[in-house]
PDB file of N, CA and C in Angstrom:
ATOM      1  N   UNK A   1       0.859  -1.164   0.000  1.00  0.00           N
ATOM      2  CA  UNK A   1       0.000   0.000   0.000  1.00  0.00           C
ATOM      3  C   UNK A   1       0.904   1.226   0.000  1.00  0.00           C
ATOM      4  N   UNK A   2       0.434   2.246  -0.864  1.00  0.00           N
ATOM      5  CA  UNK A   2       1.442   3.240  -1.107  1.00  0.00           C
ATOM      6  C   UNK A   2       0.587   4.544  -0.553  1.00  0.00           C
ATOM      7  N   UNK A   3       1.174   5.350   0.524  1.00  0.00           N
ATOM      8  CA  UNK A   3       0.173   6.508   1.117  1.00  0.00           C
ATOM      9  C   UNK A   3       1.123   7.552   0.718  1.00  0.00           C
ATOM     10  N   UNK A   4       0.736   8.964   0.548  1.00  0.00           N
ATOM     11  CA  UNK A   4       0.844  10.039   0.574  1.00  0.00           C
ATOM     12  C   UNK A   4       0.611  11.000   1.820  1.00  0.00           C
ATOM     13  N   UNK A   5       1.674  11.688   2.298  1.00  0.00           N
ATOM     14  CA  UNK A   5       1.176  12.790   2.924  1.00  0.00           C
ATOM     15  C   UNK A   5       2.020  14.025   2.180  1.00  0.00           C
ATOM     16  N   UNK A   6       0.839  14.787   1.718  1.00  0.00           N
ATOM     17  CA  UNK A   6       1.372  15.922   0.986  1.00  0.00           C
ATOM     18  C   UNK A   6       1.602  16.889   1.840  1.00  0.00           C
ATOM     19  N   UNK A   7       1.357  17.157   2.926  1.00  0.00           N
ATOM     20  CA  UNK A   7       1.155  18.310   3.988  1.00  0.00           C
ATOM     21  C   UNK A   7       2.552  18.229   4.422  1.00  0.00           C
ATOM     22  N   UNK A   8       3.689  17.126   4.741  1.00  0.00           N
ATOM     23  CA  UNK A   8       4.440  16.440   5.115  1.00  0.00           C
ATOM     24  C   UNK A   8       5.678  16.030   4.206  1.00  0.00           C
ATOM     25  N   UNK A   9       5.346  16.166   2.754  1.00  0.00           N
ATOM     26  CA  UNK A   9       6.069  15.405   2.072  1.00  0.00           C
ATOM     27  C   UNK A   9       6.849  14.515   1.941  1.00  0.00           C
ATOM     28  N   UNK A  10       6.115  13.527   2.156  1.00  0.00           N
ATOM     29  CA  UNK A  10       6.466  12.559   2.956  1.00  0.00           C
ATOM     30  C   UNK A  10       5.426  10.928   2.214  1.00  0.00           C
ATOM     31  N   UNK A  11       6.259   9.686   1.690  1.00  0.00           N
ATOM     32  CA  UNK A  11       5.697   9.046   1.453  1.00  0.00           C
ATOM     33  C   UNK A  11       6.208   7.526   2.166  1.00  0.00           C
ATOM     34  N   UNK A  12       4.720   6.930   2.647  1.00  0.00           N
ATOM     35  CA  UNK A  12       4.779   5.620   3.302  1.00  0.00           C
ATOM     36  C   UNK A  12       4.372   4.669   2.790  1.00  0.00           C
ATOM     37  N   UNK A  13       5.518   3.793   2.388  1.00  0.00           N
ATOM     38  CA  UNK A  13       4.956   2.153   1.998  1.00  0.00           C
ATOM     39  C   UNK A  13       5.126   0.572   2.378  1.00  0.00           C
ATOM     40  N   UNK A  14       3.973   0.508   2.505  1.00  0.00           N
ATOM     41  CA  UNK A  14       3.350  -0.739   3.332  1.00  0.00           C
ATOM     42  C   UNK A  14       3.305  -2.030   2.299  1.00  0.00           C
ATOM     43  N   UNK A  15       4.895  -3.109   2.534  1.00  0.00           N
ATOM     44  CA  UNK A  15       4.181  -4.118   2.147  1.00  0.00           C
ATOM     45  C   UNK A  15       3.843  -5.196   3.207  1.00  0.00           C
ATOM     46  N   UNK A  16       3.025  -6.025   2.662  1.00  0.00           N
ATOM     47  CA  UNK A  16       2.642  -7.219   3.901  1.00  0.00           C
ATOM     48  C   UNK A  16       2.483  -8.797   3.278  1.00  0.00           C
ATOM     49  N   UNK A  17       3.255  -9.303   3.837  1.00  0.00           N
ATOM     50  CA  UNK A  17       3.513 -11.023   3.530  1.00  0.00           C
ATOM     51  C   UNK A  17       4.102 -11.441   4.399  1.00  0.00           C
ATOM     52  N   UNK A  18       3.371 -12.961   3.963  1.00  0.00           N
ATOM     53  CA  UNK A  18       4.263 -14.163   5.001  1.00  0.00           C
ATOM     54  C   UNK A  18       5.574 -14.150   4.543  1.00  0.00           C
ATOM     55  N   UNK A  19       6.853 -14.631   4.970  1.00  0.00           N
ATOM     56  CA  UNK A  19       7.769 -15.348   4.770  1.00  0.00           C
ATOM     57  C   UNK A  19       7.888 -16.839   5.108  1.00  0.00           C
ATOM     58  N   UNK A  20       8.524 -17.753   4.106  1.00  0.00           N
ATOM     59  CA  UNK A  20       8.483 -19.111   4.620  1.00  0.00           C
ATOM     60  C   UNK A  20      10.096 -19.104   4.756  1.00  0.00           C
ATOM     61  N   UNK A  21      11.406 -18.226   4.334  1.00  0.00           N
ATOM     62  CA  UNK A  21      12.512 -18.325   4.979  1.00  0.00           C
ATOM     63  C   UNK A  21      12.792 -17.083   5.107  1.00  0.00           C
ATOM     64  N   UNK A  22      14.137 -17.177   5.540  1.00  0.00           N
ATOM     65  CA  UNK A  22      14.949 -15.500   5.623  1.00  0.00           C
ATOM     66  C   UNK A  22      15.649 -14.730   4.665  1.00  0.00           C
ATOM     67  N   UNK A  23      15.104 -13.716   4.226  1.00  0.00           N
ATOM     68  CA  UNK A  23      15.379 -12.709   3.496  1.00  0.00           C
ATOM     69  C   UNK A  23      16.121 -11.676   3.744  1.00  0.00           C
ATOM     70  N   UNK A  24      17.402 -11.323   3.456  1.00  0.00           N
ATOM     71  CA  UNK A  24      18.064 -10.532   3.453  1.00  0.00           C
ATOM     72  C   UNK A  24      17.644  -9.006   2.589  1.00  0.00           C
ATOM     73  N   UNK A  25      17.466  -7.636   3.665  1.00  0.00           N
ATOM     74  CA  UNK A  25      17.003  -6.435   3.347  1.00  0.00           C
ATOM     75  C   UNK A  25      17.987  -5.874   2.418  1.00  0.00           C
ATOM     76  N   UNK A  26      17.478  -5.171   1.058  1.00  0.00           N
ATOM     77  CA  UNK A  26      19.144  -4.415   0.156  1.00  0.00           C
ATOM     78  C   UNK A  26      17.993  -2.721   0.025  1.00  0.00           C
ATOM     79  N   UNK A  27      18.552  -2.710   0.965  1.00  0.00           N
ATOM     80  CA  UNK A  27      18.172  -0.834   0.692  1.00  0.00           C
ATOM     81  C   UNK A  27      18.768  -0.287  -0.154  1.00  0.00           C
ATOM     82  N   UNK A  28      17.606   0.420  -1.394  1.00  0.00           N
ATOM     83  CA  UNK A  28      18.789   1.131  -2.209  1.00  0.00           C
ATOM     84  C   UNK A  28      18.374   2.509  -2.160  1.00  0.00           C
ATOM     85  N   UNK A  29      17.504   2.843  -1.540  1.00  0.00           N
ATOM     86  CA  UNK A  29      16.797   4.789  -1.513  1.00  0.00           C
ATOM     87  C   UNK A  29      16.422   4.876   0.122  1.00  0.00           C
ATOM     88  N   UNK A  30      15.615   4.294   0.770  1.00  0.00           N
ATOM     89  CA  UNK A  30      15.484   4.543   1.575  1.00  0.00           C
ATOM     90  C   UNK A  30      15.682   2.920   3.391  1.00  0.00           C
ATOM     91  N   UNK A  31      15.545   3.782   4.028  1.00  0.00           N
ATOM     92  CA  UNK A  31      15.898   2.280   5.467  1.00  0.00           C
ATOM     93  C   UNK A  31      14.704   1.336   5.403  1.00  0.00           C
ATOM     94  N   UNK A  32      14.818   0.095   5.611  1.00  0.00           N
ATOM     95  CA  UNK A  32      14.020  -1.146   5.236  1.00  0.00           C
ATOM     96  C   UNK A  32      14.176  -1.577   6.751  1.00  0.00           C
ATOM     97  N   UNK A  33      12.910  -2.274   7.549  1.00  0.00           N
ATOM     98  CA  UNK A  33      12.795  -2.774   8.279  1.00  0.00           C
ATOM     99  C   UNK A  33      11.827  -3.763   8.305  1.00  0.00           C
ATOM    100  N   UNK A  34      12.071  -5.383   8.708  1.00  0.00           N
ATOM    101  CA  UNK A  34      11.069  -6.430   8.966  1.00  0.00           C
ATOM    102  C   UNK A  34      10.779  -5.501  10.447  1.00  0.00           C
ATOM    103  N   UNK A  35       9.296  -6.065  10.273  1.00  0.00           N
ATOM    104  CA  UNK A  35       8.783  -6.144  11.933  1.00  0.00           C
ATOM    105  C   UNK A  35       7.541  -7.651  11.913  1.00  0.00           C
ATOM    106  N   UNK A  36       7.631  -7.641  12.872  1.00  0.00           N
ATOM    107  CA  UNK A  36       6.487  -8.896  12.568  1.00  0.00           C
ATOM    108  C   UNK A  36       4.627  -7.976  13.570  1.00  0.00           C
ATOM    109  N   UNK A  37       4.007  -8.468  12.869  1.00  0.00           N
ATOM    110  CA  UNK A  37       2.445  -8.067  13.502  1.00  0.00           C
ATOM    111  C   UNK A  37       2.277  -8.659  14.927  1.00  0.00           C
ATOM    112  N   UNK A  38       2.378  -7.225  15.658  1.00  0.00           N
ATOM    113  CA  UNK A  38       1.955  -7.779  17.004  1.00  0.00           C
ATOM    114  C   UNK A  38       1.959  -6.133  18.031  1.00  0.00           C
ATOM    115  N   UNK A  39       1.245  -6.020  19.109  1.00  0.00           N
ATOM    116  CA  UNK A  39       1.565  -4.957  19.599  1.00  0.00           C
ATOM    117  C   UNK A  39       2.454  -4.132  19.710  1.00  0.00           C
ATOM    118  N   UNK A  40       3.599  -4.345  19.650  1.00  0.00           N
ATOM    119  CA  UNK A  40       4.900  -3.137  19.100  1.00  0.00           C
ATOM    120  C   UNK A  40       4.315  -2.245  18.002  1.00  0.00           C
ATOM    121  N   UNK A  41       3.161  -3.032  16.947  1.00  0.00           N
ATOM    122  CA  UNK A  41       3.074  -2.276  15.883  1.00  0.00           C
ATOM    123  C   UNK A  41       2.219  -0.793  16.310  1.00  0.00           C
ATOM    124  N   UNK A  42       1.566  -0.760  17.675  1.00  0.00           N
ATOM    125  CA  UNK A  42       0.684   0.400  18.109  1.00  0.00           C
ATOM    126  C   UNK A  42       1.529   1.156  19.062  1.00  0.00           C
ATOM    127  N   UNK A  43       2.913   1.138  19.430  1.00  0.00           N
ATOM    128  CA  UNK A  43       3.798   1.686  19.615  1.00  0.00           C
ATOM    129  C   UNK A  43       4.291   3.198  19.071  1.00  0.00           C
ATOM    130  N   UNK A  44       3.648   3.957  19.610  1.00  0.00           N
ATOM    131  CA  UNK A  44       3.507   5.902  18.613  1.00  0.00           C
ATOM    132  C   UNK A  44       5.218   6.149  18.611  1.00  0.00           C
ATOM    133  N   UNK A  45       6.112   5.596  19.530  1.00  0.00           N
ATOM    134  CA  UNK A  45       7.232   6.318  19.956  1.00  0.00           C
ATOM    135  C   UNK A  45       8.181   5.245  18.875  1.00  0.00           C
ATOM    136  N   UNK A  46       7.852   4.454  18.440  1.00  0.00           N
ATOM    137  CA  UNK A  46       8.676   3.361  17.323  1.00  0.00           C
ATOM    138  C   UNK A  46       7.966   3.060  15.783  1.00  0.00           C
ATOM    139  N   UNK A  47       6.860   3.870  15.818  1.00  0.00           N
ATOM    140  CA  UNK A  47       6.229   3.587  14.823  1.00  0.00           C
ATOM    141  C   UNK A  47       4.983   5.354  14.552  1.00  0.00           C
ATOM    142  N   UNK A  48       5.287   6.103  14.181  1.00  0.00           N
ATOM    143  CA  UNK A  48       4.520   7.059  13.726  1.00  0.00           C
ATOM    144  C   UNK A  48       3.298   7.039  13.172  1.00  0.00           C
ATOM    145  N   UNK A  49       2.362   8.201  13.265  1.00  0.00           N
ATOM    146  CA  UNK A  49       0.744   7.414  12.263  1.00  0.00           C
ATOM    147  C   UNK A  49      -0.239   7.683  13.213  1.00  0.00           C
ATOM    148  N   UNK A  50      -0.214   7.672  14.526  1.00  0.00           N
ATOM    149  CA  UNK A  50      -1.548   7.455  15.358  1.00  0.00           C
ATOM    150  C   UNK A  50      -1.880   5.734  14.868  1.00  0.00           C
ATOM    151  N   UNK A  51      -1.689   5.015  15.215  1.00  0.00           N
ATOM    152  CA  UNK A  51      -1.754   3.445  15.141  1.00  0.00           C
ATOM    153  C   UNK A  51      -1.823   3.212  13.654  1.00  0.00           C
ATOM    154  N   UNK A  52      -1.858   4.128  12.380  1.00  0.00           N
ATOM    155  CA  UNK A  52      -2.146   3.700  11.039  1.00  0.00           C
ATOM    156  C   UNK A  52      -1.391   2.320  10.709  1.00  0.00           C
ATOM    157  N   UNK A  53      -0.574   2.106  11.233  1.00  0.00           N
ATOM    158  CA  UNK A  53       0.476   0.828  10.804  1.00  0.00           C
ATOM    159  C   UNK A  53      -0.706  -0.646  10.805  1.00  0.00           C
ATOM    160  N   UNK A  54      -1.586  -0.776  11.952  1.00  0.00           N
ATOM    161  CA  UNK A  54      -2.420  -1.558  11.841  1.00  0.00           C
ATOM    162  C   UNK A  54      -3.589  -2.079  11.019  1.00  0.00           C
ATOM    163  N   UNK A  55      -4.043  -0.229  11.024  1.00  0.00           N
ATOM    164  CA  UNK A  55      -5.488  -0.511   9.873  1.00  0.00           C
ATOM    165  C   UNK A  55      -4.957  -0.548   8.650  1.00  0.00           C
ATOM    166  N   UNK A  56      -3.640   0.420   8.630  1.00  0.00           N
ATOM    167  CA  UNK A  56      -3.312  -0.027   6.707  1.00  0.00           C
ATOM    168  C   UNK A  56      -2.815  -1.737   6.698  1.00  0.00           C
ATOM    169  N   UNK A  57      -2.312  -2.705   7.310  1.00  0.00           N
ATOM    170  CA  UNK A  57      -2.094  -4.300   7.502  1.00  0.00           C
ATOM    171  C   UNK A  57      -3.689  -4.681   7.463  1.00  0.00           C
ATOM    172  N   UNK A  58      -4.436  -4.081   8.371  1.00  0.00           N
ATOM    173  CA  UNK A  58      -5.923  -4.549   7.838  1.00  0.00           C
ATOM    174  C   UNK A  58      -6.678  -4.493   6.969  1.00  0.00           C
ATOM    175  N   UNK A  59      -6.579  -3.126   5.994  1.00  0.00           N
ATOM    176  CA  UNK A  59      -6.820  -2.570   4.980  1.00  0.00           C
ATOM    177  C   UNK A  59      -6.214  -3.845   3.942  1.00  0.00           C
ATOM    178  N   UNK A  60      -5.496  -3.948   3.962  1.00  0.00           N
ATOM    179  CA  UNK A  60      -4.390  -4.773   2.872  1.00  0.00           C
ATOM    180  C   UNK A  60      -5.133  -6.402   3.347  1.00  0.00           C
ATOM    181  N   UNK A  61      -5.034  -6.542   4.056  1.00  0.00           N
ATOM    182  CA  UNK A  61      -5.902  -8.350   4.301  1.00  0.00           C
ATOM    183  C   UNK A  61      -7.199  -8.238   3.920  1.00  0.00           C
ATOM    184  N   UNK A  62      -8.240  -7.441   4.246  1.00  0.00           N
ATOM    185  CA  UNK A  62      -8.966  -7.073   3.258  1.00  0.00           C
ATOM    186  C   UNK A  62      -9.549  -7.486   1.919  1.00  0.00           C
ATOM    187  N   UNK A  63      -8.320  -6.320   1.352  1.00  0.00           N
ATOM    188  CA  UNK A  63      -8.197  -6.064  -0.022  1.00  0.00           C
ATOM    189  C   UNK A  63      -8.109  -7.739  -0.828  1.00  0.00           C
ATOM    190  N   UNK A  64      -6.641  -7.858   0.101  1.00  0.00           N
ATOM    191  CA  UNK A  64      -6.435  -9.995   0.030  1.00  0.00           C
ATOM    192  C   UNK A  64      -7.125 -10.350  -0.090  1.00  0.00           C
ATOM    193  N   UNK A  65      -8.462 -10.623   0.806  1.00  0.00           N
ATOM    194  CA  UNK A  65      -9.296 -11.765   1.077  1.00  0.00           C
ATOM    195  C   UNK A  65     -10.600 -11.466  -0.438  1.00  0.00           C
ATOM    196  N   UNK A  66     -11.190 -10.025   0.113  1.00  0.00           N
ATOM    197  CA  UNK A  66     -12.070  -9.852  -0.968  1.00  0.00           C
ATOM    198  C   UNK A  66     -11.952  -9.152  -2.230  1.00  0.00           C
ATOM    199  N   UNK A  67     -10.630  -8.925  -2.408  1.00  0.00           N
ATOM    200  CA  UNK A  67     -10.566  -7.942  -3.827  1.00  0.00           C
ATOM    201  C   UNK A  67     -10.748  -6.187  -3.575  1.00  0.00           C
ATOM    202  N   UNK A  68     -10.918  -5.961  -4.643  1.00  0.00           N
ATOM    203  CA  UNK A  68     -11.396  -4.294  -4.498  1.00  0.00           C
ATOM    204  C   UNK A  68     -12.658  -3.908  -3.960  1.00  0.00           C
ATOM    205  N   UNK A  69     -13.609  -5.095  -4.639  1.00  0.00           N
ATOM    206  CA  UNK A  69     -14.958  -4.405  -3.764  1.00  0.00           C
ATOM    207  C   UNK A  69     -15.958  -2.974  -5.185  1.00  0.00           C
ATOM    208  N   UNK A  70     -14.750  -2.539  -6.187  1.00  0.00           N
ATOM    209  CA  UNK A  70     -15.188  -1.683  -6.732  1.00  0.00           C
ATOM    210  C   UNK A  70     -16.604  -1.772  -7.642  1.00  0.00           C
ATOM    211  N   UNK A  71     -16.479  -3.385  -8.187  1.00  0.00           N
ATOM    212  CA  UNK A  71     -17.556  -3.348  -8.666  1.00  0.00           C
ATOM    213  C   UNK A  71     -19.172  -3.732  -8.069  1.00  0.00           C
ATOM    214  N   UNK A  72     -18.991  -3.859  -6.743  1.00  0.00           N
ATOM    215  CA  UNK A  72     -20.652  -4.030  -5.761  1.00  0.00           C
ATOM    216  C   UNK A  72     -21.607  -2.559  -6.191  1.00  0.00           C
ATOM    217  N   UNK A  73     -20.297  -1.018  -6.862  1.00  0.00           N
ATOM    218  CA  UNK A  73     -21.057   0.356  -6.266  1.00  0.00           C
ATOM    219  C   UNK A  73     -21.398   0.157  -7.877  1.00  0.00           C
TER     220      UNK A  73
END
């Protein structure tokens, strides 16, 4: 998930997957961090957003499970 804050200039991106081994991080623009899903992620002082880190991981399982949704409107 790719967010924008224009007020901020400032852009945040969210990917989310399992791993079945270990993956080595190659930063080439900006710092890369695994975290795994669990309360650390609602952590304001290690993680910025007002808890967004969660609902955008929920947002995204979601999206996973049922698609876009665009064509119900």
């Amino acid at each position: 998930m790719d967010l924008n804050y224009f007020k901020y200039e400032n852009n945040l991106q969210v990917y989310y997957g399992i791993l079945t081994h270990d993956v080595d991080l190659v930063e080439e623009k900006n710092k890369l961090e695994w975290v795994e899903l669990n309360e650390e992620l609602l952590d304001n002082n290690k993680f910025g957003g007002n808890y967004n880190i969660p609902h955008i991981i929920t947002q995204i399982k979601v999206f996973l499970k049922n698609g876009t949704g665009l064509g119900k409107y």
